[in-house]
Protein backbone atom coordinates (compact mmCIF):
# COMPACT_ATOMS: atom_id res chain seq x y z
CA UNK A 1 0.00 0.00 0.00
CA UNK A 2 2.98 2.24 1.07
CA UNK A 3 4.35 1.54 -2.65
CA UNK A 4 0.91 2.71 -4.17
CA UNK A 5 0.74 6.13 -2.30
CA UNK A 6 4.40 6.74 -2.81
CA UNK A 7 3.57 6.45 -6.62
CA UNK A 8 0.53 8.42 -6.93
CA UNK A 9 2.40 11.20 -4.74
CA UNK A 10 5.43 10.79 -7.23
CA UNK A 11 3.22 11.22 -10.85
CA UNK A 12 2.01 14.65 -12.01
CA UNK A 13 -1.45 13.88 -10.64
CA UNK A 14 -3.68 16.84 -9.50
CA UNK A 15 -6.64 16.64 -6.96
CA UNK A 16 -10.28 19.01 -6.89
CA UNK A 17 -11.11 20.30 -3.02
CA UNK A 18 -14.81 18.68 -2.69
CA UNK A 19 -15.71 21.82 -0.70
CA UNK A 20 -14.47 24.86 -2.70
CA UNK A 21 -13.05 22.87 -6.14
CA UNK A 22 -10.05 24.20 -6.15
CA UNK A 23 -7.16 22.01 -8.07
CA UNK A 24 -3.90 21.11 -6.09
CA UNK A 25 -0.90 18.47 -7.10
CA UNK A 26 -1.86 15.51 -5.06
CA UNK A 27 2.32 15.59 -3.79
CA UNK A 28 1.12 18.15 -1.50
CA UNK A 29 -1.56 16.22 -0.58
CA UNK A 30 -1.46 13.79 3.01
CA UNK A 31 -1.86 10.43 1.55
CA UNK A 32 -2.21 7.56 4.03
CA UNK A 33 -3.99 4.16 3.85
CA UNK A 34 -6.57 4.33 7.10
CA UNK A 35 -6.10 0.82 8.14
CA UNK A 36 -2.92 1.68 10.06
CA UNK A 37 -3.03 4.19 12.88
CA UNK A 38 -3.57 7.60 11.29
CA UNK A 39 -0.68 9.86 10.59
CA UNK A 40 -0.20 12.78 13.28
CA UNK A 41 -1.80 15.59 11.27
CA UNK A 42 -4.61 13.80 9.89
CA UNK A 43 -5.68 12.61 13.38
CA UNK A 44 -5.24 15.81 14.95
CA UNK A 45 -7.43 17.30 11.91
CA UNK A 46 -10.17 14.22 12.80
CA UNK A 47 -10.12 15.28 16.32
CA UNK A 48 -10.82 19.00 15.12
CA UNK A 49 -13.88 17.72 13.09
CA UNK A 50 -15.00 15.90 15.78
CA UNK A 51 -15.48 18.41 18.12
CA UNK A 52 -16.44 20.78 15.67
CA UNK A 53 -19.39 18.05 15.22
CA UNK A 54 -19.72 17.77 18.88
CA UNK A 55 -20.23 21.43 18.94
CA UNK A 56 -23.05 21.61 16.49
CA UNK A 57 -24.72 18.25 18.01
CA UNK A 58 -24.80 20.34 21.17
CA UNK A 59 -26.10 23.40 19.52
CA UNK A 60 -28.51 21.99 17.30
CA UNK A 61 -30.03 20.51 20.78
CA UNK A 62 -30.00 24.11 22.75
CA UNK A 63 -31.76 25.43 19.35
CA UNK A 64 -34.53 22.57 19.27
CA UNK A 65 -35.10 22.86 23.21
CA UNK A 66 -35.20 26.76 22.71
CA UNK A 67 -37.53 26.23 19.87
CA UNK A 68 -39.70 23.84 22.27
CA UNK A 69 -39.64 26.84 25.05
CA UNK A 70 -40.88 29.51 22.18
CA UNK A 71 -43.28 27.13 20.93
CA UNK A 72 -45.03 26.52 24.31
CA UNK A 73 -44.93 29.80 25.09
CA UNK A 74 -46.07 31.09 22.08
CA UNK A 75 -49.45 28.67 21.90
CA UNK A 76 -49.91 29.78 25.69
CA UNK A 77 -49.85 33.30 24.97
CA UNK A 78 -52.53 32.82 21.79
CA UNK A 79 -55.08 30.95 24.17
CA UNK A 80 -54.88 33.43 26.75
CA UNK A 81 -55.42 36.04 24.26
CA UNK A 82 -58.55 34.07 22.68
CA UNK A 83 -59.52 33.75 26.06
CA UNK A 84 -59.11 37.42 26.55
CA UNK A 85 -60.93 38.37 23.39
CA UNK A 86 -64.45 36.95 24.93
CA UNK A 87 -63.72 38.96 27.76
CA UNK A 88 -62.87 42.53 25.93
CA UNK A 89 -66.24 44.08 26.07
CA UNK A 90 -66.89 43.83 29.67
CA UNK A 91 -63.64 44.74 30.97
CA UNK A 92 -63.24 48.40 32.15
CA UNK A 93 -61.79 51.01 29.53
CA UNK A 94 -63.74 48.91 27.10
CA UNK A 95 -64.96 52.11 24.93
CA UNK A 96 -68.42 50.56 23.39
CA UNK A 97 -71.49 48.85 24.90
CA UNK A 98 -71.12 45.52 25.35
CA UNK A 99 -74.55 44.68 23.79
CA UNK A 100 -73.53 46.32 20.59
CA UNK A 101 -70.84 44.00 20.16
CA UNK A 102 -70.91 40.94 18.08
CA UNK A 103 -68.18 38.30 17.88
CA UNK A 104 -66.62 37.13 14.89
CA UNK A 105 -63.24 35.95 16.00
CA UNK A 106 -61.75 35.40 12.94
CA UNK A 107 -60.65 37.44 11.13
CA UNK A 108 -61.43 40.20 12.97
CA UNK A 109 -62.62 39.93 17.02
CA UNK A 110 -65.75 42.06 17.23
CA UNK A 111 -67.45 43.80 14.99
CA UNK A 112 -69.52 46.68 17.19
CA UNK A 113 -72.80 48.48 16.13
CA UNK A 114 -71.92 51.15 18.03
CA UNK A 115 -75.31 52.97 19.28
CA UNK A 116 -77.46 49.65 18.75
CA UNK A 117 -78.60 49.20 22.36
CA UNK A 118 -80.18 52.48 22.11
CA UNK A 119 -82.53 51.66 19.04
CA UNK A 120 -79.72 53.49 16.82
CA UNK A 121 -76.10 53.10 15.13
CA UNK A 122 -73.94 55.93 15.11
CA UNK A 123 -71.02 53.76 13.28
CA UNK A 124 -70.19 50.70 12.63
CA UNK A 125 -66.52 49.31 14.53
CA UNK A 126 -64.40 46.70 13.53
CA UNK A 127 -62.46 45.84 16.69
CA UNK A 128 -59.04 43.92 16.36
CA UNK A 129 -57.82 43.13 19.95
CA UNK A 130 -53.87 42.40 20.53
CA UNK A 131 -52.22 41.33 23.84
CA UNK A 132 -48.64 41.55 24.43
CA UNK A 133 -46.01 42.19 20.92
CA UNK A 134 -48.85 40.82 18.84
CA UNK A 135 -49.55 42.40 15.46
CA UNK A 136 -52.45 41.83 12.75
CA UNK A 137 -51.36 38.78 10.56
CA UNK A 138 -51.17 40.04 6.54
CA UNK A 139 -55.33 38.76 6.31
CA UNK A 140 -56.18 41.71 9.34
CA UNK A 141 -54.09 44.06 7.38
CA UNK A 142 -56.05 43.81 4.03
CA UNK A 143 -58.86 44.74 6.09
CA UNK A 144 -57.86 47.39 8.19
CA UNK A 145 -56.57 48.73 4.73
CA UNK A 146 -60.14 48.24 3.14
CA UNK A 147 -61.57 50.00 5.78
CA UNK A 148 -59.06 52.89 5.65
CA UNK A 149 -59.41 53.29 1.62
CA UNK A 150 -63.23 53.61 2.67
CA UNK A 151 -63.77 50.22 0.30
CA UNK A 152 -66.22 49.29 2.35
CA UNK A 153 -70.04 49.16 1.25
CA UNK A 154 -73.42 47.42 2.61
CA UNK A 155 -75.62 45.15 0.36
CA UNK A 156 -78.79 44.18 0.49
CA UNK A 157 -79.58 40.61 -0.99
């Protein structure tokens, strides 16, 4: 086997780099056979890799177990904001009736006919509600758009 390497290293043979395809004379390259112990610089470069793959192993587990955390915390933080949304027009601050309120949910929480318990509607409310950091998904946007370009209309059918 020694023979064989010491012959391929002797010929004008050139080598591609798998990871950025450069060419390089395989003479420069460390040739060994892997069923003898390896030689000192290629197992001090498998050691390197191997930690370098312990080190990702590790931090590919902190990332799913972080991931895990967000997830749980994220779905508890929706519920308690669906929760919350049933509870909006009672609580105090609340600026509309609460029997001029209708729930939709999705997309938008409540849509209020504001006046309505009063045999009258002054205007008409579309009422997002949003705990915490949380913002209207792209489907909330197109309507609070709607409503701002005044592309709103009623129909009779």
């Amino acid at each position: 086997m020694e023979e064989f390497i010491h012959s391929l290293k002797s010929q004008a043979l050139v080598a591609e780099c798998p990871c950025c395809y450069a060419e390089f004379p395989l003479s420069d390259a460390l040739l060994f056979d892997g069923i003898l112990p390896f030689p000192d610089e290629a197992e001090s470069r498998r050691k390197e890799y191997e930690n370098v793959l312990k080190e990702r192993r590790a931090d590919l587990l902190r990332k799913k177990k972080l991931a895990t955390v967000t997830a749980e915390t994220t779905t508890e933080a929706v519920n308690i904001g669906k929760m919350l949304e049933h509870l909006v027009p009672i609580l105090k601050g609340f600026d509309f009736e609460p029997a001029d309120c209708r729930t939709l949910f999705q997309p938008i929480d409540l849509l209020v006919f504001d006046g309505l318990s009063a045999s009258k509607v002054d205007q008409l409310a579309f009422v997002e509600v949003k705990t915490g950091e949380a913002q209207l998904n792209p489907p909330q946007r197109k309507i609070r758009d709607a409503i701002r370009g005044h592309r709103v209309f009623y129909e009779e059918v």
